[in-house]
Protein backbone atom coordinates (compact mmCIF):
# COMPACT_ATOMS: atom_id res chain seq x y z
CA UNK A 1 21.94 -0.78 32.83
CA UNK A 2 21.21 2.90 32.99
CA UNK A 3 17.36 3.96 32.79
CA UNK A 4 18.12 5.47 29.73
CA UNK A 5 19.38 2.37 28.25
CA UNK A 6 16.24 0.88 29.45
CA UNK A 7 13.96 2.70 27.89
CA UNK A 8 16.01 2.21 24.57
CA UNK A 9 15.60 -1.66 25.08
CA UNK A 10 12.44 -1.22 25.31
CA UNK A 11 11.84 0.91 22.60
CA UNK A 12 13.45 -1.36 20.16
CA UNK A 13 11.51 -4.33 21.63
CA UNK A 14 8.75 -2.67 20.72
CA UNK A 15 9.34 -1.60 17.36
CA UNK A 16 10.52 -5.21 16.75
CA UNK A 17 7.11 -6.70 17.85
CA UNK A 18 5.59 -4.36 15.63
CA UNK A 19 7.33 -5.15 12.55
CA UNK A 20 6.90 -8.76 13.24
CA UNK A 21 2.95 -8.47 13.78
CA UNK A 22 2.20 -5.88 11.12
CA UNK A 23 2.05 -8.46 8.18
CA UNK A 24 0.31 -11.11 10.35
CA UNK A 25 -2.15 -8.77 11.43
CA UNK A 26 -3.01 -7.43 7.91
CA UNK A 27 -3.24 -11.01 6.68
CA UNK A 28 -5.84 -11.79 8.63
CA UNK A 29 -7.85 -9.32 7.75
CA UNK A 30 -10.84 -10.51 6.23
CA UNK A 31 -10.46 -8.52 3.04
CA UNK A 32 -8.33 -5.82 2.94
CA UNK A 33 -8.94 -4.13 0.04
CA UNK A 34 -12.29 -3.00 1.26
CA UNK A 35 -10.63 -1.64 4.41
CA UNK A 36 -8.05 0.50 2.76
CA UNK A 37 -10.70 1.78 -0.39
CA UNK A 38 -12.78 3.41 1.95
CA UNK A 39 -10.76 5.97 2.60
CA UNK A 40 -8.09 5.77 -0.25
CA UNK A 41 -8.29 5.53 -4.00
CA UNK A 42 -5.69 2.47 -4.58
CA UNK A 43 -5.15 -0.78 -2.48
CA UNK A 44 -1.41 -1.26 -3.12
CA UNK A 45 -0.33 -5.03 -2.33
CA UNK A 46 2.08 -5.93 0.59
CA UNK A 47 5.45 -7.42 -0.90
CA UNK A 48 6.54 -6.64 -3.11
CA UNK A 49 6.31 -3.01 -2.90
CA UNK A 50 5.48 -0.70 -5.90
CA UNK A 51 8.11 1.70 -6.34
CA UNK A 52 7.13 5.33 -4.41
CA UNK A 53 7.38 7.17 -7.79
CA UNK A 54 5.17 4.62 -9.45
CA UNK A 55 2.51 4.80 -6.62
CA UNK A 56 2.39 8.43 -7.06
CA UNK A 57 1.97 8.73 -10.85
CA UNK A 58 -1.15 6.03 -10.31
CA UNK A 59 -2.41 8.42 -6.70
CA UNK A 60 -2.58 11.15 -9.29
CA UNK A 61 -3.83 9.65 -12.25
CA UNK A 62 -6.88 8.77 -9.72
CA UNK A 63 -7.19 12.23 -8.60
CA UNK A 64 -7.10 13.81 -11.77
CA UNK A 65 -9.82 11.12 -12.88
CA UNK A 66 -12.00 11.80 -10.00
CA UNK A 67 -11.87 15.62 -10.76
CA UNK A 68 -12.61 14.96 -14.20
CA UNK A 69 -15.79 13.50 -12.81
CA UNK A 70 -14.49 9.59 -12.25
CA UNK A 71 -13.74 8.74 -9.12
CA UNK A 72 -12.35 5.53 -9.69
CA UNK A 73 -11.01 2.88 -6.73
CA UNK A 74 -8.37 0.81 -7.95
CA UNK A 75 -7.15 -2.59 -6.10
CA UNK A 76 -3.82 -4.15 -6.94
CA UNK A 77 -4.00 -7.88 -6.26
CA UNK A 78 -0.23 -9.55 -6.84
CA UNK A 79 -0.61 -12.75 -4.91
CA UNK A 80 -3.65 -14.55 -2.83
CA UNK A 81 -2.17 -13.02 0.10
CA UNK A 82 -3.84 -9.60 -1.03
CA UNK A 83 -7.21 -11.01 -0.81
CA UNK A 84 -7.23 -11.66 3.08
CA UNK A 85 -9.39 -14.93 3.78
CA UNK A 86 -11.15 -15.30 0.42
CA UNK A 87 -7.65 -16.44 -1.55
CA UNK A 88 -9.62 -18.81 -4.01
CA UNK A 89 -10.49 -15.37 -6.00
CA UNK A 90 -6.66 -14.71 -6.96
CA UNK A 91 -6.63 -14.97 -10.93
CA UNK A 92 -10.58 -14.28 -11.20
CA UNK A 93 -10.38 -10.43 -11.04
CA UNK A 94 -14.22 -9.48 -12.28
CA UNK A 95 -15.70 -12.39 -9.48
CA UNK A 96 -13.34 -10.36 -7.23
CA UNK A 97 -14.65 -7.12 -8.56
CA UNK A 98 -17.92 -8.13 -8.49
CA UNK A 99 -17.01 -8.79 -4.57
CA UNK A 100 -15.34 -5.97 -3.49
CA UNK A 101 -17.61 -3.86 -4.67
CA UNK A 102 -20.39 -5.00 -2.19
CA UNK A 103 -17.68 -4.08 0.70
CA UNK A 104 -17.18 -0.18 -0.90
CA UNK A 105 -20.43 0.51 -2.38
CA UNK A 106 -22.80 1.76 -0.02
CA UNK A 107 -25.40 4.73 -0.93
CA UNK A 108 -23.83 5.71 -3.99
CA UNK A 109 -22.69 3.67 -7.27
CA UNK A 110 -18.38 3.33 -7.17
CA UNK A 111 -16.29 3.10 -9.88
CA UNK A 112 -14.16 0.02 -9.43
CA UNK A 113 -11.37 -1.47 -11.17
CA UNK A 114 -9.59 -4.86 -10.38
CA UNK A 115 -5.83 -5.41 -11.37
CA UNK A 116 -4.29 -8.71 -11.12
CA UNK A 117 -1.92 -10.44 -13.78
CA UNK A 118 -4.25 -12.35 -15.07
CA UNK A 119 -6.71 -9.34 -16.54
CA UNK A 120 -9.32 -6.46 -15.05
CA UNK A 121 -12.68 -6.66 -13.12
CA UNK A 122 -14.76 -3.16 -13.46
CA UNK A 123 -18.16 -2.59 -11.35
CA UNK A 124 -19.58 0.45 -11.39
CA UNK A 125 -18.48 1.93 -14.42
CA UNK A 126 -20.74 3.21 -17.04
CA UNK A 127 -20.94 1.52 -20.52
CA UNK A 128 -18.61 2.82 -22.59
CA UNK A 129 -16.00 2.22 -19.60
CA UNK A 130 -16.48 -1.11 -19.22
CA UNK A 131 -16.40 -1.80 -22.84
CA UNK A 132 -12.81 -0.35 -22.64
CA UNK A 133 -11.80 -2.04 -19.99
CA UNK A 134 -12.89 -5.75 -22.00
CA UNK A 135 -10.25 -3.99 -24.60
CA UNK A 136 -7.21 -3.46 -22.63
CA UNK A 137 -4.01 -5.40 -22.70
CA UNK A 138 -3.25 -7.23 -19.55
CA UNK A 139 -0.25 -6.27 -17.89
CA UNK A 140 3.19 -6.64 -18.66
CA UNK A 141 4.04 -8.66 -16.00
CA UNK A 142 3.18 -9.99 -12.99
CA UNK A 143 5.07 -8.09 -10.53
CA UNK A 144 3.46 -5.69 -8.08
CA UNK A 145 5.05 -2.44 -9.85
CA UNK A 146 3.40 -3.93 -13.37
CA UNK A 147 -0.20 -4.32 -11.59
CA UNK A 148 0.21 -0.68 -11.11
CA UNK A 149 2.05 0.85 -14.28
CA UNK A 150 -0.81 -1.57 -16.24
CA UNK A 151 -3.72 0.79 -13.52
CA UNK A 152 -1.81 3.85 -14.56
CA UNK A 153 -2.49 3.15 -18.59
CA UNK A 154 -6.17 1.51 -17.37
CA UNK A 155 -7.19 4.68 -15.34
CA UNK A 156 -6.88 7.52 -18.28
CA UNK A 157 -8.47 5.02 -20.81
CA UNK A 158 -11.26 4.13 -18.61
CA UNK A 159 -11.83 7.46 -17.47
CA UNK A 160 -12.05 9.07 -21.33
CA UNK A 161 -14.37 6.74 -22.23
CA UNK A 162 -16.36 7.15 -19.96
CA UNK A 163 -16.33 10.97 -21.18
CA UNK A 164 -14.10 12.63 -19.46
CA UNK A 165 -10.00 12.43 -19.68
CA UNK A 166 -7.55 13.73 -17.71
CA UNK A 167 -5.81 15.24 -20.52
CA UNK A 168 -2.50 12.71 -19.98
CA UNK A 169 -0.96 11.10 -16.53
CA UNK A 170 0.58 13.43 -14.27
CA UNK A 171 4.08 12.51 -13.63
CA UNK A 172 3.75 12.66 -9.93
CA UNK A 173 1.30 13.65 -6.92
CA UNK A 174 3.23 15.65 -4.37
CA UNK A 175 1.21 14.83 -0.66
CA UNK A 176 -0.56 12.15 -2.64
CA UNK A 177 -1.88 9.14 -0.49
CA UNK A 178 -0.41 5.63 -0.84
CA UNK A 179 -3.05 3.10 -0.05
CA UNK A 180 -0.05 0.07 0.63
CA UNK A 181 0.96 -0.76 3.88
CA UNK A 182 4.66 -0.52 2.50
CA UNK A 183 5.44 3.01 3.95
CA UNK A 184 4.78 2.38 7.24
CA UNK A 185 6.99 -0.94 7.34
CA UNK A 186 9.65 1.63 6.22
CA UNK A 187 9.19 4.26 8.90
CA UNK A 188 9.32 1.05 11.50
CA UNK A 189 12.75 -0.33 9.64
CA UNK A 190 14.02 2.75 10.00
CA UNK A 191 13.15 3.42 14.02
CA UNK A 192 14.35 0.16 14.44
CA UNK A 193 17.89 0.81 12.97
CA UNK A 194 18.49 4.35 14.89
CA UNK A 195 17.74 2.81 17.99
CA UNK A 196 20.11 -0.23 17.38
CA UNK A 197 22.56 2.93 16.59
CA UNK A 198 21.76 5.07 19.28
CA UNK A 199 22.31 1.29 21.69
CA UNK A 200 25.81 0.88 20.35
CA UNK A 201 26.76 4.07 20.71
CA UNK A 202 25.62 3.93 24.36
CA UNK A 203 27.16 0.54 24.96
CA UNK A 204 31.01 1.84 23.08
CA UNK A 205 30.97 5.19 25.97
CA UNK A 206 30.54 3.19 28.68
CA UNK A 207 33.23 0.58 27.58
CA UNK A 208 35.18 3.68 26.88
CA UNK A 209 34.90 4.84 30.64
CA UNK A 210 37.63 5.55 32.74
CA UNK A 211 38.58 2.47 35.17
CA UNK A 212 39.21 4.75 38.14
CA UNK A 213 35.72 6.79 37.64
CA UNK A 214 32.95 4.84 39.68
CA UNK A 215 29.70 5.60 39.36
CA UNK A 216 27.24 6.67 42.50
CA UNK A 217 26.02 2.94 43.03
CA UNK A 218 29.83 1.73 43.58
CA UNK A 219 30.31 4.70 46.35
């Protein structure tokens, strides 16, 4: 095997182990929602993954809010396996809420809003918010993609009762952040593919070499 070969081998080894340990190694975080909220504005969950135009019409109805003078977290909670080690909170979202918010809030009060299927959890929101949030229809459906069109809808309400809208959802949020661990699964899919490519391609040329040429080792 050539060295450059090799080093393909190895890079695809590499990127395998990766995509095989990055879900294993976010599950066992002890609660990842307060990992990724500290320094984004929505935890996305893992699988299924909300559609990229969905995630940043929700990214930008949080940055709109928080220039309004809201800055709002939001956590997406699909299945048990979004709350790390403390999966006996799946379906409660205000005992979650009331939770996560000891993980995020440190010197300062943050606005905080739980989605799961079953309803919302707000801490951190002043009155008039939270009394909204008690109003709003629960989501659709259960899917990860309805968790966040249902934070979309929650955000603008939440944040113009609290006295001060956004003036409508932005459609989109070019360079927004994503707070779901889905992109990078996608960038390592992806690596992984072009070097199976770039393998096959290596392995069909030297197949394709001439019988008489030998190379310096068979000299």
């Amino acid at each position: 095997m050539s060295r450059m070969a090799r080093r393909l081998a190895s890079l695809l080894t590499a990127l395998l182990l990766a995509t095989a340990l990055a879900p294993a190694a976010a599950s066992a975080d002890g609660d990842p929602a307060s990992d990724v909220l500290l320094g984004e504005n929505v935890f996305y969950p893992y699988t299924p993954p909300v559609p990229q135009s969905v995630q940043n019409t929700l990214n930008a109805a949080t940055i709109a809010a928080k220039k309004a003078g809201l800055g709002i977290k939001v956590a997406l909670i699909a299945s048990p396996v979004d709350l790390g080690v403390i999966p006996e909170l799946f379906g409660k979202p205000q005992a979650y809420a009331n939770f996560l918010d000891k993980e995020i809030s440190f010197e300062a009060v943050q606005p905080l809003l739980v989605v799961m299927a079953a309803g919302y959890g707000v801490q951190g929101m002043p009155a008039a918010a939270a009394r909204a949030a008690a109003a709003l229809p629960l989501p659709k459906g259960k899917t990860s993609a309805d968790l966040a069109q249902a934070a979309i809808t929650a955000v603008a309400k939440l944040s113009a009762a609290a006295g001060h809208p956004i003036g409508g959802v932005p459609g989109a949020a070019s360079g927004a952040s994503s707070g779901g661990g889905s992109s990078t699964t996608v960038i390592l899919i992806g690596l992984v593919v072009a070097a199976l490519a770039i393998s096959g391609g290596l392995l069909v040329l030297r197949r394709r070499r001439p019988a008489g040429v030998r190379t310096q080792s068979q000299r």
